[in-house]
C-alpha atoms as a PDB file:
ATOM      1  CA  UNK A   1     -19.371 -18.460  83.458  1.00  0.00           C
ATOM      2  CA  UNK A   2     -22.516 -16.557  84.977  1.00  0.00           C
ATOM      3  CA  UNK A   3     -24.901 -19.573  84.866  1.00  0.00           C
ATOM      4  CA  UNK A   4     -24.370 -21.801  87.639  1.00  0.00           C
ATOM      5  CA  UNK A   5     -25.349 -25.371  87.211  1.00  0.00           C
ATOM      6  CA  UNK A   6     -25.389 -26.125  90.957  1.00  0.00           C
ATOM      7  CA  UNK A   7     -26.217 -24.362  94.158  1.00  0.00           C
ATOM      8  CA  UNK A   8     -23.681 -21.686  95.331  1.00  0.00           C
ATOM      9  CA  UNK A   9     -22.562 -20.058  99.076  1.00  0.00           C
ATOM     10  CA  UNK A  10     -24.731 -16.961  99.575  1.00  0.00           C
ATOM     11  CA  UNK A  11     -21.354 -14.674  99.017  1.00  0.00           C
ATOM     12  CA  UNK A  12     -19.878 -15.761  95.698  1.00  0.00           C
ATOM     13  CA  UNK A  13     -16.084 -14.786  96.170  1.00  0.00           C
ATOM     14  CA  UNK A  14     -14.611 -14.874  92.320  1.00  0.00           C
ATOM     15  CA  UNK A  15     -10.140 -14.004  92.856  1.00  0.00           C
ATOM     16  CA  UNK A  16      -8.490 -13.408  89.839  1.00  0.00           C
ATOM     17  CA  UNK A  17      -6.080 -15.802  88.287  1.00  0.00           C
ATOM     18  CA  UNK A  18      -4.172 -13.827  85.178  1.00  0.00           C
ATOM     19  CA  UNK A  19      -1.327 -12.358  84.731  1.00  0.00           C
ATOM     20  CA  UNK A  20      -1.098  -9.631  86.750  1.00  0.00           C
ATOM     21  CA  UNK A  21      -2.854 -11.165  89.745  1.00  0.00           C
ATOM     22  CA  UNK A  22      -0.588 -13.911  89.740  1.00  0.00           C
ATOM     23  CA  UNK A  23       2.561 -12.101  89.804  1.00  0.00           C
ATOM     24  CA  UNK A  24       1.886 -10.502  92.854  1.00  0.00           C
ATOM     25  CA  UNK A  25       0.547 -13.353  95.108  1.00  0.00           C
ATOM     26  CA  UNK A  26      -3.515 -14.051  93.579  1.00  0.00           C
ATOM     27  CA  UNK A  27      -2.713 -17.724  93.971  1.00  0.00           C
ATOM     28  CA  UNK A  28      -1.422 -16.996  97.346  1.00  0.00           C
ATOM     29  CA  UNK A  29      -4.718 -15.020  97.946  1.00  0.00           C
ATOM     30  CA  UNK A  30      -6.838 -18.005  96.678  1.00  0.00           C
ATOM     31  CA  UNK A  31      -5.376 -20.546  98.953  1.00  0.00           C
ATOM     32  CA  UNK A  32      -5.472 -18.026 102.246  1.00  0.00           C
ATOM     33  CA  UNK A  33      -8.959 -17.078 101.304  1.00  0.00           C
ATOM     34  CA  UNK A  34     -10.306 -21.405 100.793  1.00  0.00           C
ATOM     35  CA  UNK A  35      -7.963 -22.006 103.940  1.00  0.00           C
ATOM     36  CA  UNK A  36      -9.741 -19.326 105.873  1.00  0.00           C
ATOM     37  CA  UNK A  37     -13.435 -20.456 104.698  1.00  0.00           C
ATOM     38  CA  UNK A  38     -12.602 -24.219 104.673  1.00  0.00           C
ATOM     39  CA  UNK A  39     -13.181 -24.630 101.884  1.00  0.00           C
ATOM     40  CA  UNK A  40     -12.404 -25.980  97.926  1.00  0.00           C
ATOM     41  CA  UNK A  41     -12.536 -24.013  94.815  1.00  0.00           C
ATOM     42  CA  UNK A  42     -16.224 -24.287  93.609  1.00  0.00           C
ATOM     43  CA  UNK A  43     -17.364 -25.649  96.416  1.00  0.00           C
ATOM     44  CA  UNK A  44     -19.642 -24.207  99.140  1.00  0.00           C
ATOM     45  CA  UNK A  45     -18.379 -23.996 102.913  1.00  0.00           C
ATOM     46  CA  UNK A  46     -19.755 -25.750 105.476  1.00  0.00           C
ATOM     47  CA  UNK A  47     -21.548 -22.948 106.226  1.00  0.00           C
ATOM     48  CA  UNK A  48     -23.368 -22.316 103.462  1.00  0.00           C
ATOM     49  CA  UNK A  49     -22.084 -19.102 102.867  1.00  0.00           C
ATOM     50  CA  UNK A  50     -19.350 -18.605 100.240  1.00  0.00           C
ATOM     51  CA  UNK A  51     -18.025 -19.909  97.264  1.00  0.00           C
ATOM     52  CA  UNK A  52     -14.631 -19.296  95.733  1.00  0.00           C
ATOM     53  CA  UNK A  53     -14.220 -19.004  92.256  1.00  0.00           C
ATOM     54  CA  UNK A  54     -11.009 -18.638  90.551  1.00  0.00           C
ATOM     55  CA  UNK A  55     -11.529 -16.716  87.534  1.00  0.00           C
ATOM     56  CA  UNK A  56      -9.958 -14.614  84.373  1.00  0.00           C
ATOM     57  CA  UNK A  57      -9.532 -11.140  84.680  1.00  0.00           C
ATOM     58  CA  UNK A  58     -11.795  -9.057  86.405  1.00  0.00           C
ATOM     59  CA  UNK A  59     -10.483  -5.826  84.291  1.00  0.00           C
ATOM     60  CA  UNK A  60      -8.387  -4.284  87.372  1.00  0.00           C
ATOM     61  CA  UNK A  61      -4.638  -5.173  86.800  1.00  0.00           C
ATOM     62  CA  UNK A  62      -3.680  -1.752  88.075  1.00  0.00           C
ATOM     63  CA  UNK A  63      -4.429  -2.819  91.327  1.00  0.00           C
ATOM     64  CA  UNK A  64      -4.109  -6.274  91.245  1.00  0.00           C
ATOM     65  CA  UNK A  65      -4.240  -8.659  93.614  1.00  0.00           C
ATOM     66  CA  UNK A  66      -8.045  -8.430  92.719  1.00  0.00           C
ATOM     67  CA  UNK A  67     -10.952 -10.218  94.131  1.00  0.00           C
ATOM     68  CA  UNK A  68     -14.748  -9.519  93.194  1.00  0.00           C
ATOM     69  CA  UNK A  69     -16.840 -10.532  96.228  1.00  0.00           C
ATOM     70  CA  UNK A  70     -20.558 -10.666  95.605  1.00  0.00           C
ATOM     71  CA  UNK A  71     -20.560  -7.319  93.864  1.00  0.00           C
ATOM     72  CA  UNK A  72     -18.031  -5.247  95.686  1.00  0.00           C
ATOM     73  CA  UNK A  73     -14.429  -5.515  93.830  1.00  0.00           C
ATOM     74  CA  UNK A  74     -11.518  -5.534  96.291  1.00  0.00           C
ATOM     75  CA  UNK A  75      -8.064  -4.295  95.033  1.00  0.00           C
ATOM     76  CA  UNK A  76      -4.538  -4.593  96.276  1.00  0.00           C
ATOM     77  CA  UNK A  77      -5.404  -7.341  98.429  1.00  0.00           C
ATOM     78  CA  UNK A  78      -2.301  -8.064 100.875  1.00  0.00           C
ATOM     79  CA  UNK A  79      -2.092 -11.357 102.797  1.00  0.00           C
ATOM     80  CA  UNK A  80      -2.271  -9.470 105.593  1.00  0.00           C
ATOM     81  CA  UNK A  81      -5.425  -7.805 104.722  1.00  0.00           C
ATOM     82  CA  UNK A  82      -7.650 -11.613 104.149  1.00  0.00           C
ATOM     83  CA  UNK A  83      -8.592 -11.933 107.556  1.00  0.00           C
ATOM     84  CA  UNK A  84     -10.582  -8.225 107.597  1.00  0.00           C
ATOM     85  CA  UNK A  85     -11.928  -9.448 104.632  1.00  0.00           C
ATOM     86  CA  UNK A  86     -12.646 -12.977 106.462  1.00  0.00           C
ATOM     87  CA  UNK A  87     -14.293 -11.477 109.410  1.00  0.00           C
ATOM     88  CA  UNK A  88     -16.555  -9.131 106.914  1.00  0.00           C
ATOM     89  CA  UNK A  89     -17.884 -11.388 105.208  1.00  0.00           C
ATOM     90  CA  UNK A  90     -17.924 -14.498 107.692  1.00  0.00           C
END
């Protein structure tokens, strides 16, 4: 899942989809986040910048919802809290 066969945005969000994750809103953090960006699921936004990937576990179900963006992991993500995240990385 490293190797890309096509271009990606220049920030490569990847929000986690197991167990965890899903039980307290990563699907609900997945569709804020491509609603946000304007943007699909492995697709790159009309600005060129991001990508978002929904992917198995990213090994932090303590704090879950999880998101790794670029190389930063972000933990305990609230709705609430996607449009700081938004404006950071926007």
């Amino acid at each position: 899942p490293m190797f890309k066969r096509k271009p990606i945005g220049r920030r490569h969000i990847k929000v986690c989809r197991t167990l965890s994750c899903a039980l307290v809103g990563g699907y609900k953090t997945c569709d804020t986040l491509k609603q946000e960006f304007n943007t699909g699921l492995n697709e790159i936004s009309p600005d060129g910048e991001v990508t978002i990937e929904f992917v198995e576990c990213l090994a932090s179900c303590g704090s879950a919802p999880v998101a790794l963006i670029n190389d930063e992991l972000v933990e305990n993500i609230a709705i609430s809290d996607v449009p700081a995240i938004v404006d950071q990385y926007k």
